[in-house]
Every structure is written in structure tokens, then in C-alpha cells.
Protein backbone atom coordinates (compact mmCIF):
# COMPACT_ATOMS: atom_id res chain seq x y z
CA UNK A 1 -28.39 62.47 -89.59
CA UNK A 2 -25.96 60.38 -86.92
CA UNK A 3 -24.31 57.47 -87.88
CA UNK A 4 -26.67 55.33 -85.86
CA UNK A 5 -29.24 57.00 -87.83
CA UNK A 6 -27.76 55.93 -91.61
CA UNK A 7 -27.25 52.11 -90.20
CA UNK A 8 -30.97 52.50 -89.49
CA UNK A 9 -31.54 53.44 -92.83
CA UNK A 10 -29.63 50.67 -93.96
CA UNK A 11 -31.37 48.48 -92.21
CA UNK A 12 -34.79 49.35 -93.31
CA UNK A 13 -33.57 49.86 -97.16
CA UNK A 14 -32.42 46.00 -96.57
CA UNK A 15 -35.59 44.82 -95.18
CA UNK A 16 -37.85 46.93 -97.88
CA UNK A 17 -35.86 45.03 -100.69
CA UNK A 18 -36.87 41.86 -98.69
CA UNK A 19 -32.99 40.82 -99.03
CA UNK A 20 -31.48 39.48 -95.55
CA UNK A 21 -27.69 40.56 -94.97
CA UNK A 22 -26.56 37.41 -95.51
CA UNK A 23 -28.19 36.85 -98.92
CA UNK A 24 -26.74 40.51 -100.03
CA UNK A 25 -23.46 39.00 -99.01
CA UNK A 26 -24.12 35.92 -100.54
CA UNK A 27 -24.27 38.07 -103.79
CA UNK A 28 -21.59 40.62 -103.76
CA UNK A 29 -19.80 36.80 -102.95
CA UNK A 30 -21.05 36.11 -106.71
CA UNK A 31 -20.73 39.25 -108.33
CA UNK A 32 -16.36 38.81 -106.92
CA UNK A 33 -16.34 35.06 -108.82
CA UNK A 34 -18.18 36.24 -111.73
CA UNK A 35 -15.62 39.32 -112.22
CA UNK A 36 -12.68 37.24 -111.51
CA UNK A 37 -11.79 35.75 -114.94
CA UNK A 38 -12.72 39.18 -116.61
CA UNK A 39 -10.09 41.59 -114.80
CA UNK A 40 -7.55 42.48 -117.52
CA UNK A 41 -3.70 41.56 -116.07
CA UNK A 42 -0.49 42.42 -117.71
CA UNK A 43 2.50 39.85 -117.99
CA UNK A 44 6.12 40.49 -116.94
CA UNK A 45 7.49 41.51 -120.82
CA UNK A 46 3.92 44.58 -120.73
CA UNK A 47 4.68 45.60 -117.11
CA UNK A 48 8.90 46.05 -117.89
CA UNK A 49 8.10 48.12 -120.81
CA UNK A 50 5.64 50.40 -118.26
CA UNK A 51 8.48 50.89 -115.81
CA UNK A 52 11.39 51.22 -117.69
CA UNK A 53 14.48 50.15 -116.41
CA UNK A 54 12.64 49.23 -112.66
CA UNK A 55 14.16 45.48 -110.99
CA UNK A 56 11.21 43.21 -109.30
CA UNK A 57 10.85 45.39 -106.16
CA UNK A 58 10.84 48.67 -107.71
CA UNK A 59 7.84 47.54 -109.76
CA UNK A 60 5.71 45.97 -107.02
CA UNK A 61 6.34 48.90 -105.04
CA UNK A 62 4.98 50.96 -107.91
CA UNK A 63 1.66 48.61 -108.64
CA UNK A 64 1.13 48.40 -104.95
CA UNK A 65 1.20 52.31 -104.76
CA UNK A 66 -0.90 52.61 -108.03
CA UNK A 67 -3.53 49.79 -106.72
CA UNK A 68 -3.77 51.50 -103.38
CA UNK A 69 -4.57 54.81 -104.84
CA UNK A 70 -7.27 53.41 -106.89
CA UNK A 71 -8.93 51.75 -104.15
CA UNK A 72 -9.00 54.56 -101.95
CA UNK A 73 -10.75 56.69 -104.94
CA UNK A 74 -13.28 53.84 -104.53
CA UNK A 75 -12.93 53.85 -101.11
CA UNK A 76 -13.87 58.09 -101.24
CA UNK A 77 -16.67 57.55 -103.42
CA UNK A 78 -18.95 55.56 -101.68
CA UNK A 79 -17.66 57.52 -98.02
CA UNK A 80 -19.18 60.28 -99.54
CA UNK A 81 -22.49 58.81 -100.78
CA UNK A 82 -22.94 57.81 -97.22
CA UNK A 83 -22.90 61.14 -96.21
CA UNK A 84 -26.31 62.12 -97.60
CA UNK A 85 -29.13 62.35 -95.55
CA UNK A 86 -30.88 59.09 -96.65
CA UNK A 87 -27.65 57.19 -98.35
CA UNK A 88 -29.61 56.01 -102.04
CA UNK A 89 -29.61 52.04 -102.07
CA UNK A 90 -26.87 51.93 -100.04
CA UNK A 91 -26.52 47.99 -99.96
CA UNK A 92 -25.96 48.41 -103.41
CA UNK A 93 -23.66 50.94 -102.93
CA UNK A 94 -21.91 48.76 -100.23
CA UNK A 95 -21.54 46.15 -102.92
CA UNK A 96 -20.27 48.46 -105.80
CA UNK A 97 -17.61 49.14 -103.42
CA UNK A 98 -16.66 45.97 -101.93
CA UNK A 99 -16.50 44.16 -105.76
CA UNK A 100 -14.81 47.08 -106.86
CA UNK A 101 -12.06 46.74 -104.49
CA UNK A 102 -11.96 43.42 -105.10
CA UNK A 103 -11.02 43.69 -108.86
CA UNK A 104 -8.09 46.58 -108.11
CA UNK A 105 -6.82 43.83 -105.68
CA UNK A 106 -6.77 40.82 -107.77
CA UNK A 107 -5.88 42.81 -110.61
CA UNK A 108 -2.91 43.44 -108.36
CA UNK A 109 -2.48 39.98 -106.71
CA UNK A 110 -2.09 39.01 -110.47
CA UNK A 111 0.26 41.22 -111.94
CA UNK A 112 2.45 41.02 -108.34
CA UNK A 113 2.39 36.93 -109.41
CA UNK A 114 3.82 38.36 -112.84
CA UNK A 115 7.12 40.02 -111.07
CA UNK A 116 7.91 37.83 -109.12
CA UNK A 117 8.08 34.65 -111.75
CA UNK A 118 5.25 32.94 -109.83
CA UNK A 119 2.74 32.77 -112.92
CA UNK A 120 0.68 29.77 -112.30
CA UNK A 121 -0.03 27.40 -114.79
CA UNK A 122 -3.22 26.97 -117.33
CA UNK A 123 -5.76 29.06 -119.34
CA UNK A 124 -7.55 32.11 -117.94
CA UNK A 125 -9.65 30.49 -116.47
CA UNK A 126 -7.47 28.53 -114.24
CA UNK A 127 -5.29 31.31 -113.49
CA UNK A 128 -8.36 33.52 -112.36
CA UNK A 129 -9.65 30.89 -109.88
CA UNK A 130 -5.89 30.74 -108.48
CA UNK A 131 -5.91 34.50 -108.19
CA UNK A 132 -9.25 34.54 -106.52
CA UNK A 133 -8.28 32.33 -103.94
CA UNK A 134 -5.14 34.47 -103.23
CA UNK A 135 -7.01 37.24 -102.85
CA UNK A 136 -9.66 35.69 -100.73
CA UNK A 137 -6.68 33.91 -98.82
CA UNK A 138 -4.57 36.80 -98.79
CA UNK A 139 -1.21 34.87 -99.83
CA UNK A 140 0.82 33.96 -102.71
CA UNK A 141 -0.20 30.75 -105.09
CA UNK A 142 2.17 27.74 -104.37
CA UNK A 143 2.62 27.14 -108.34
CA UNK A 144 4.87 23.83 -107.91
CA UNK A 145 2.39 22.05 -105.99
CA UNK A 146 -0.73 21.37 -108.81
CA UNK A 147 -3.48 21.00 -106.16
CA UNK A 148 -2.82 24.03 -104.54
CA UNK A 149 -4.07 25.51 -108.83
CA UNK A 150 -6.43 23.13 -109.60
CA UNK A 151 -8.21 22.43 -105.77
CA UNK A 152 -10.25 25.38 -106.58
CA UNK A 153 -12.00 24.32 -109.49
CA UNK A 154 -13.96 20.92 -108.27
CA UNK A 155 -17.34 21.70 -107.68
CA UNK A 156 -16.84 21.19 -103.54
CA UNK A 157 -13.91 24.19 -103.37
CA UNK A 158 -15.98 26.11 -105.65
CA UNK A 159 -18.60 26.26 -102.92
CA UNK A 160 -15.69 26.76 -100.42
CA UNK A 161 -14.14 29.21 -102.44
CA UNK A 162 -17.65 31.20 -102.09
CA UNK A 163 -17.63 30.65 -98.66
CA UNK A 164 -14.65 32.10 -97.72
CA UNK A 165 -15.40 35.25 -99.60
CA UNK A 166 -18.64 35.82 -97.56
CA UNK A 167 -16.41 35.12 -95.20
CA UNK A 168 -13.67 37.83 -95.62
CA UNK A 169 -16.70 40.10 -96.75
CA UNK A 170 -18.59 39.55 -93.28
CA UNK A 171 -15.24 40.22 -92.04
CA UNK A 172 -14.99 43.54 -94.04
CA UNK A 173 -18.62 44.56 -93.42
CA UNK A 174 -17.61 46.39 -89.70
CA UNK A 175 -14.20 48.11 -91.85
CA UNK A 176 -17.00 49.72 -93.97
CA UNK A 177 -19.15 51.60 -91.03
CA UNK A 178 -16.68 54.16 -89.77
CA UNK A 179 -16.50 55.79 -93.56
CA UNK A 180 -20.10 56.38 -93.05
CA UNK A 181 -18.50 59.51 -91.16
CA UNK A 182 -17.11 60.58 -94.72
CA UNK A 183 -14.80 60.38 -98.32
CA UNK A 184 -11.65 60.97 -96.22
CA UNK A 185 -11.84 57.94 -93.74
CA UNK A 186 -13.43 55.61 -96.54
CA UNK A 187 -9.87 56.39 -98.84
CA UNK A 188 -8.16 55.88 -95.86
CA UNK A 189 -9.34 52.90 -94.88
CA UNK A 190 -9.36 51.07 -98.26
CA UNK A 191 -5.87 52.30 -98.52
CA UNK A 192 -4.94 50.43 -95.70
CA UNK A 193 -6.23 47.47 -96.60
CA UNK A 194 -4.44 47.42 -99.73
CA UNK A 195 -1.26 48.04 -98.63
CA UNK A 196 -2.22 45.21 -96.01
CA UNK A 197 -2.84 42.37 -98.44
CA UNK A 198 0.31 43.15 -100.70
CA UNK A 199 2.31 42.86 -98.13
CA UNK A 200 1.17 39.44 -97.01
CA UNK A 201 1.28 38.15 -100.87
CA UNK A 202 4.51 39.56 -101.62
CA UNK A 203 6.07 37.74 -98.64
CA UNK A 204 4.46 34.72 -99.69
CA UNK A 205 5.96 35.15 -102.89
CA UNK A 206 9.30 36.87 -102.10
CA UNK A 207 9.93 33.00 -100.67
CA UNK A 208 9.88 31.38 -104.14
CA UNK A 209 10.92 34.08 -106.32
CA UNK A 210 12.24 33.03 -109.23
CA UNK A 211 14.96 35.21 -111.25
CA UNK A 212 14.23 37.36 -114.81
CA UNK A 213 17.23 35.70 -116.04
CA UNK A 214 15.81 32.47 -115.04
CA UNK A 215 12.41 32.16 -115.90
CA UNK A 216 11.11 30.32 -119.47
CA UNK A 217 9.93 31.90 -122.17
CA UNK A 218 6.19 32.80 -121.02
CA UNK A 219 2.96 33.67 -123.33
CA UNK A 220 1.53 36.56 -123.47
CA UNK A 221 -1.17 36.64 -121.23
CA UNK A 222 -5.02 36.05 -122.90
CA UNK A 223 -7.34 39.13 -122.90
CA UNK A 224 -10.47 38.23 -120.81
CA UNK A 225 -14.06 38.94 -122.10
CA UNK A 226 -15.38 42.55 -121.45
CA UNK A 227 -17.23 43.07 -118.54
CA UNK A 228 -20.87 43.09 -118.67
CA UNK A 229 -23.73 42.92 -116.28
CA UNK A 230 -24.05 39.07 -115.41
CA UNK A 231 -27.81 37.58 -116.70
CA UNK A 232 -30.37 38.62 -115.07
CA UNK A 233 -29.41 41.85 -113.51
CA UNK A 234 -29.14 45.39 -114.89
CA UNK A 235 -25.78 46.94 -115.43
């Protein structure tokens, strides 16, 4: 079957599920928020005892590496599903993928906030919300500046906040059609990306890094809830 011929399948497996494009997006938008709080994140004193010995650099360069090789595994996986004569469910698949990637990378946004002393303030809650909008913004969290933490969580930048991820995910959508072709080009791609947004966060936050020797005595980090299949839907 020819590419052309796969997007056609898309197409009709959309229409048979009587779910418009934009109201699939509008989902994997909610399945990203409702994941957010629950992606486990390791503080500063966790991630020195992992790399041993490793200064600020040396460590981001090692969770951007790690983060990038997990989403191109992700990245592989659904490539290859495409690659079947008629892909199974593949909106769903599309949005296994795309939330998928989206937890590596805030995972990573996270713990790169972690290295670089740029922990922003409040419960796990808060924190999530301020690593979602990172992500979704692709930059660093201004932590000294309060509205730039708690903007997110009125009700009006909540519906923002979901806007902007349809937003980067309509974006996304034409990324995901050349993997169609295979695993290879789907790991590459998601590789890419990776790599991509870690660069533009760690400049961010390479601007207002603040010293091991100079940062307060921090928490340990809360453990978020496991992740389960949100009401309503089927794991």
C-alpha cells in the first residue's frame, strides 16, 4: 500500500469512529494534561548519585541523550505499525505516540530544571503545570517571576494551556506522515525533535543558572500517583 494509500486509511478509520481531527487532537491535548502531574522526576541530590562525579553539563548531556533514545524507540514503534497494510486504529496509535513523547520530554524538561537550580516553586501539582507549559512552550520556567508559575493554573490559561498543545500537536501532525514510510525515519525523526527542544530549554535556563554550591537546601521531590487510564476510557 502507498503512503497516499495509509492517509486514506486514516482518514476513513477517523470518519468510521465519527471523531473529526480536531476533536482527536482535542484529546491527545487531554490525555498530555492529564499525564502531566503523574510523570515520575528525580531531584538534583537522586540524579548526582546516578552520574557519579558528572558537573551540570555533563548530566544534561547525559538525560538529553537518554530522553532522545527513548523517544526514538517510541518514535520506531509506531513507524513500524504504520507499515502494515491497513495500519490498526491508527489515530490511536498516532496518539499513543504523540502522549508518549510527550511524557519522555517533560520528564526531561523537569529533571533538566533540576540541574540547573531552576526548580520552581510549590507542590506537584504546581510544578507539573509549570513543566507542561515549558514543554508546550519549548523554554525554560522564569522561577523568580511568580506569574510566570502560577499564570497557568486560573481557569482562563488552563484553557490556553490546552490550546497551545493542540496547537504544537497540529503543528506535529505533518512531522508524523513521513514515518509512515517506516521504524527507521519515525526514530529519526522523534530523535530530532528531542534534541531540538533541549536545546531551546537549556539555553533558557543556562541564563539563570544557579550554582550547586549555591542553591538552598531543597526537598525531595513528591512521588506522583501511578498512572492509570483516566475515567471513562479503557487502559
Amino acid at each position: 500500500m502507498t503512503g497516499a494509500g495509509r492517509l486514506d486509511s486514516v482518514k476513513r478509520g477517523v470518519r468510521k469512529g465519527g471523531e473529526s481531527a480536531k476533536a482527536a487532537i482535542g484529546h491527545i491535548a487531554d490525555l498530555i494534561i492529564y499525564v502531566a502531574p503523574r510523570v515520575p522526576v528525580r531531584d538534583l541530590d537522586t540524579l548526582r548519585k546516578h552520574f557519579p562525579g558528572l558537573g551540570p553539563e555533563e548530566i544534561a548531556d547525559r538525560l538529553v541523550a537518554g530522553a532522545s533514545r527513548a523517544t526514538a524507540t517510541v518514535g520506531a514503534g509506531i513507524g513500524a505499525a504504520a507499515m502494515m497494510p491497513v495500519p490498526p486504529a491508527m489515530f490511536a496509535e498516532l496518539a499513543a505516540e504523540i502522549s508518549g513523547v510527550a511524557a519522555i520530554e517533560m520528564k526531561l524538561v523537569a529533571e533538566l530544571h533540576e540541574v540547573y537550580g531552576r526548580r520552581p516553586p510549590g507542590n506537584l501539582g504546581r510544578r507539573s503545570t509549570a513543566y507542561l507549559t515549558a514543554w508546550t512552550e519549548e523554554r525554560g520556567i522564569e522561577v523568580t517571576r511568580p506569574a510566570s508559575v502560577d499564570a497557568a493554573l486560573s481557569g482562563h490559561m488552563k484553557r490556553e494551556l490546552r490550546r497551545q498543545i493542540m496547537k504544537r500537536t497540529v503543528r506535529d501532525l505533518p512531522n508524523l506522515i513521513p514515518f509512515m514510510v517506516g521504524a527507521a525515519i519515525g526514530a529519526s525523526m522523534n530523535r530530532r525533535d528531542t534534541r531540538k527542544l533541549a536545546e531551546r530549554v537549556r539555553k533558557d535556563l543556562r541564563e539563570k543558572q544557579v550554582p550547586w554550591d549555591r542553591l538552598p537546601e531543597l526537598p525531595p521531590l513528591e512521588q506522583p500517583e501511578p498512572l492509570r487510564a483516566p475515567r471513562g476510557r479503557k487502559a
